[in-house]
Protein backbone atom coordinates (compact mmCIF):
# COMPACT_ATOMS: atom_id res chain seq x y z
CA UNK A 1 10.49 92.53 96.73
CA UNK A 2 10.75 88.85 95.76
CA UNK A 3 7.23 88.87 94.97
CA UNK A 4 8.04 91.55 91.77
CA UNK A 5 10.45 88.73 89.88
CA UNK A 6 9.15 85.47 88.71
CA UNK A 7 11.12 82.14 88.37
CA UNK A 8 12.35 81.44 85.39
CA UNK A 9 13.93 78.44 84.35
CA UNK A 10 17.04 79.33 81.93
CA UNK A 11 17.45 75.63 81.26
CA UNK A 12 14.33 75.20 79.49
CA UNK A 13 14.41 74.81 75.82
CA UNK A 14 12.67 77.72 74.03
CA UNK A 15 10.35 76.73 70.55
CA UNK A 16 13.35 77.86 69.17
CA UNK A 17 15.37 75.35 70.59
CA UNK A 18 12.84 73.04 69.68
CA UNK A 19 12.93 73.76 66.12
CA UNK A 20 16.65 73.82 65.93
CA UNK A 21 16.97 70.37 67.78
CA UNK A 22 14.05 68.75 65.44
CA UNK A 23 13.57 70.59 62.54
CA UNK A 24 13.89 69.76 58.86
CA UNK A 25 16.66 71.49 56.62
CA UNK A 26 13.94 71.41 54.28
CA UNK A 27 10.66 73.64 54.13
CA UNK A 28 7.53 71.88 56.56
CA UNK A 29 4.52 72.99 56.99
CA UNK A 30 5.64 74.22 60.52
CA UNK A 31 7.72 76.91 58.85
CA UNK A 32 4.64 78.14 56.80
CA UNK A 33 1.87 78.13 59.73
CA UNK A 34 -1.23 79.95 58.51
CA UNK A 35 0.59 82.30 55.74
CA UNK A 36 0.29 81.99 51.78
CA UNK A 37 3.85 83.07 50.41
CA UNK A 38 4.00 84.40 47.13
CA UNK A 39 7.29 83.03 45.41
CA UNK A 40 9.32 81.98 42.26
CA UNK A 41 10.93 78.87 41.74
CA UNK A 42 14.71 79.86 41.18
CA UNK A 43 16.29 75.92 40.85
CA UNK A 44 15.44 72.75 41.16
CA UNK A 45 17.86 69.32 41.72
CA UNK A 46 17.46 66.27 42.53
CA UNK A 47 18.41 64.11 46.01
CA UNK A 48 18.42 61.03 47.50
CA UNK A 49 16.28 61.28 50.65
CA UNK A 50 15.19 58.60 52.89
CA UNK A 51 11.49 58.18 53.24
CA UNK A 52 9.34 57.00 55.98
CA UNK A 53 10.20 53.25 55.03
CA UNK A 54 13.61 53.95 55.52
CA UNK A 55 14.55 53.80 51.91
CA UNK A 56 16.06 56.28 49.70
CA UNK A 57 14.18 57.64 46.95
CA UNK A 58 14.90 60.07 44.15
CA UNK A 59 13.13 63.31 45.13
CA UNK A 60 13.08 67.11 43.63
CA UNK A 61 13.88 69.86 45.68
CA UNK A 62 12.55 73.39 44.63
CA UNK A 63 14.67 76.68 45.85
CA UNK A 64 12.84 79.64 46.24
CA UNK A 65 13.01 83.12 46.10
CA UNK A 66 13.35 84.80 49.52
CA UNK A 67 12.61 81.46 51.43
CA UNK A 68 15.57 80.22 53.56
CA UNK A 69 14.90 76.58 53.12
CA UNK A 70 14.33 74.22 50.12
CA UNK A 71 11.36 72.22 49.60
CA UNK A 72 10.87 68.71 48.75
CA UNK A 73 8.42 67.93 45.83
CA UNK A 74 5.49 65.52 46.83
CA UNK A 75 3.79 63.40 44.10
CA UNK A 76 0.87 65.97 44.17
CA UNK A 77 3.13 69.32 44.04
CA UNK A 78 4.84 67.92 41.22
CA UNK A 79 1.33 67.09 39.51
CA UNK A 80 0.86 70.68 39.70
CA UNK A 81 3.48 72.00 38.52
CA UNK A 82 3.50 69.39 35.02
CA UNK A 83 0.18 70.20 34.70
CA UNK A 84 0.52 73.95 34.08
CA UNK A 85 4.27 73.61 33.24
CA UNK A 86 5.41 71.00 31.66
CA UNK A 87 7.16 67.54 32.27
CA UNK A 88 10.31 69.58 31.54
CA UNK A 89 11.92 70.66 35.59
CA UNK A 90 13.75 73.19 33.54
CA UNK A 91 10.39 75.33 32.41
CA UNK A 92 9.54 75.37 36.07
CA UNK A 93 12.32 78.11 36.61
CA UNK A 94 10.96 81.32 37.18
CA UNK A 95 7.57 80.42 37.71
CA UNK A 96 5.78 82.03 40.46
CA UNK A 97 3.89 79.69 42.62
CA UNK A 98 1.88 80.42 46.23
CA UNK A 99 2.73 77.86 49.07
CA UNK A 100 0.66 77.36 51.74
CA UNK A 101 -0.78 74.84 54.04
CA UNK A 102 -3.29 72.36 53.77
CA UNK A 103 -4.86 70.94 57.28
CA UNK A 104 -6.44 67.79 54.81
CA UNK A 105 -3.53 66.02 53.99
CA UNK A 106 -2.68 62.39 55.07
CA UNK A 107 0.39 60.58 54.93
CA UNK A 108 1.25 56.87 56.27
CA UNK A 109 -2.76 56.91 56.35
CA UNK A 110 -2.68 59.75 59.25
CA UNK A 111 -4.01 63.17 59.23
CA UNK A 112 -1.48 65.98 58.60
CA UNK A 113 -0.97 69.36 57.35
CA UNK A 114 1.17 68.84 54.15
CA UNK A 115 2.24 71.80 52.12
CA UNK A 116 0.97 72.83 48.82
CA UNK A 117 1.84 74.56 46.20
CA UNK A 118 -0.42 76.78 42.95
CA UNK A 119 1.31 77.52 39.87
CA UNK A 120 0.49 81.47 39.88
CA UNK A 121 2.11 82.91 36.74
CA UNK A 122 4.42 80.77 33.85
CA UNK A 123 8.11 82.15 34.06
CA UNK A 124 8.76 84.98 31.26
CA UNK A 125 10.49 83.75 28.38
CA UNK A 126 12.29 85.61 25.98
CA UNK A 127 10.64 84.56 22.78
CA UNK A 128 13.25 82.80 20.38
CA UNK A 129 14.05 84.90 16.92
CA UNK A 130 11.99 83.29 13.64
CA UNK A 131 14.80 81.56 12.09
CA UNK A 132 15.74 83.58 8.48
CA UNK A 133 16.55 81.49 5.51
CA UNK A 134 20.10 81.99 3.91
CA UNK A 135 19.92 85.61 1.87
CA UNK A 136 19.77 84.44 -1.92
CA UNK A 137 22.30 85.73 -4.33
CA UNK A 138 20.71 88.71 -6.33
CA UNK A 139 19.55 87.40 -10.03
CA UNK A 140 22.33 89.13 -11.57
CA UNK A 141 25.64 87.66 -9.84
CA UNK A 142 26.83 85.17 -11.45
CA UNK A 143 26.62 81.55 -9.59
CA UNK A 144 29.94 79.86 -10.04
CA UNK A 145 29.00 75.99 -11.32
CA UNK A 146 31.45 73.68 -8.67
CA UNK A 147 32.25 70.60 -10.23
CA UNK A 148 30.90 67.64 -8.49
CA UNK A 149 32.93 63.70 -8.44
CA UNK A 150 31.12 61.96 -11.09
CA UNK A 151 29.50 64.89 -13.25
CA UNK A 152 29.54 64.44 -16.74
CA UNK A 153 28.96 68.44 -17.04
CA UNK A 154 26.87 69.90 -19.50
CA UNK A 155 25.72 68.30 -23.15
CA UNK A 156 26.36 70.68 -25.33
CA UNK A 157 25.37 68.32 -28.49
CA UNK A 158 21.64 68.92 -27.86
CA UNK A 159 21.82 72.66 -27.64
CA UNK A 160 23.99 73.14 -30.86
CA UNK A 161 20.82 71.41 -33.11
């Protein structure tokens, strides 16, 4: 009979313990594995984060559709998001975009996987209305002649030769 149970350990720490104890509140490459997410950009801000120097630095954060976590922008995800984009954070909104992972990426001069991201369709825009001029009075109304500071009004002199 003792031979049918196994010992388990309930004190052990599960990967899920693991992730909770030493995971990011932002999106890693961990969280992605070997998937390719289709997605749309639905904010982005700005934060002070600390990088690997210890020192803060001003970074943008993307939030995305149906992903639980933010991600932070690298200097090569925002390249590719200008380039298709814009310099303009705002015309990123409602852009879809594909994160994944790349095994080739180093950072502090070490192999990595980093995440990356592929601008996949521009957001839909409403098109803005062609601005109309002013209508015109029709030829026949009369336009009303408003006296102006400094007009000497009509010379009537020449018109009576």
């Amino acid at each position: 009979m003792a031979d049918d149970f196994t010992e388990h350990d309930l004190d052990t720490p599960t990967e899920a313990d693991l992730d909770l104890a030493y995971g990011s509140q932002y999106l890693s490459a961990t969280d992605i594995g070997d998937r390719r997410l289709r997605t749309k950009i639905l904010k982005v801000r700005k934060a002070e984060l600390r990088g690997s120097d210890d020192k803060k630095k001003m970074k943008f954060i993307l939030f995305l559709e149906s992903i639980d976590k933010p991600m932070v922008l690298n200097a090569t995800n925002k390249n590719a998001l200008v380039e298709t984009l814009r310099r303009a954070p705002a015309s990123w909104i409602g852009a879809t975009i594909g994160v994944y992972v790349d095994p080739n990426v180093t950072f502090a001069g070490k192999p990595t996987k980093g995440l990356r991201l592929r601008v996949l369709e521009k957001p839909v825009t409403a098109p803005k209305p062609t601005p109309q001029p002013p209508p015109m009075p029709a030829a026949t109304e009369e336009m009303p002649w408003l006296d102006q500071p400094g007009d000497p009004g009509p010379d009537f002199s020449e018109a009576a030769e």
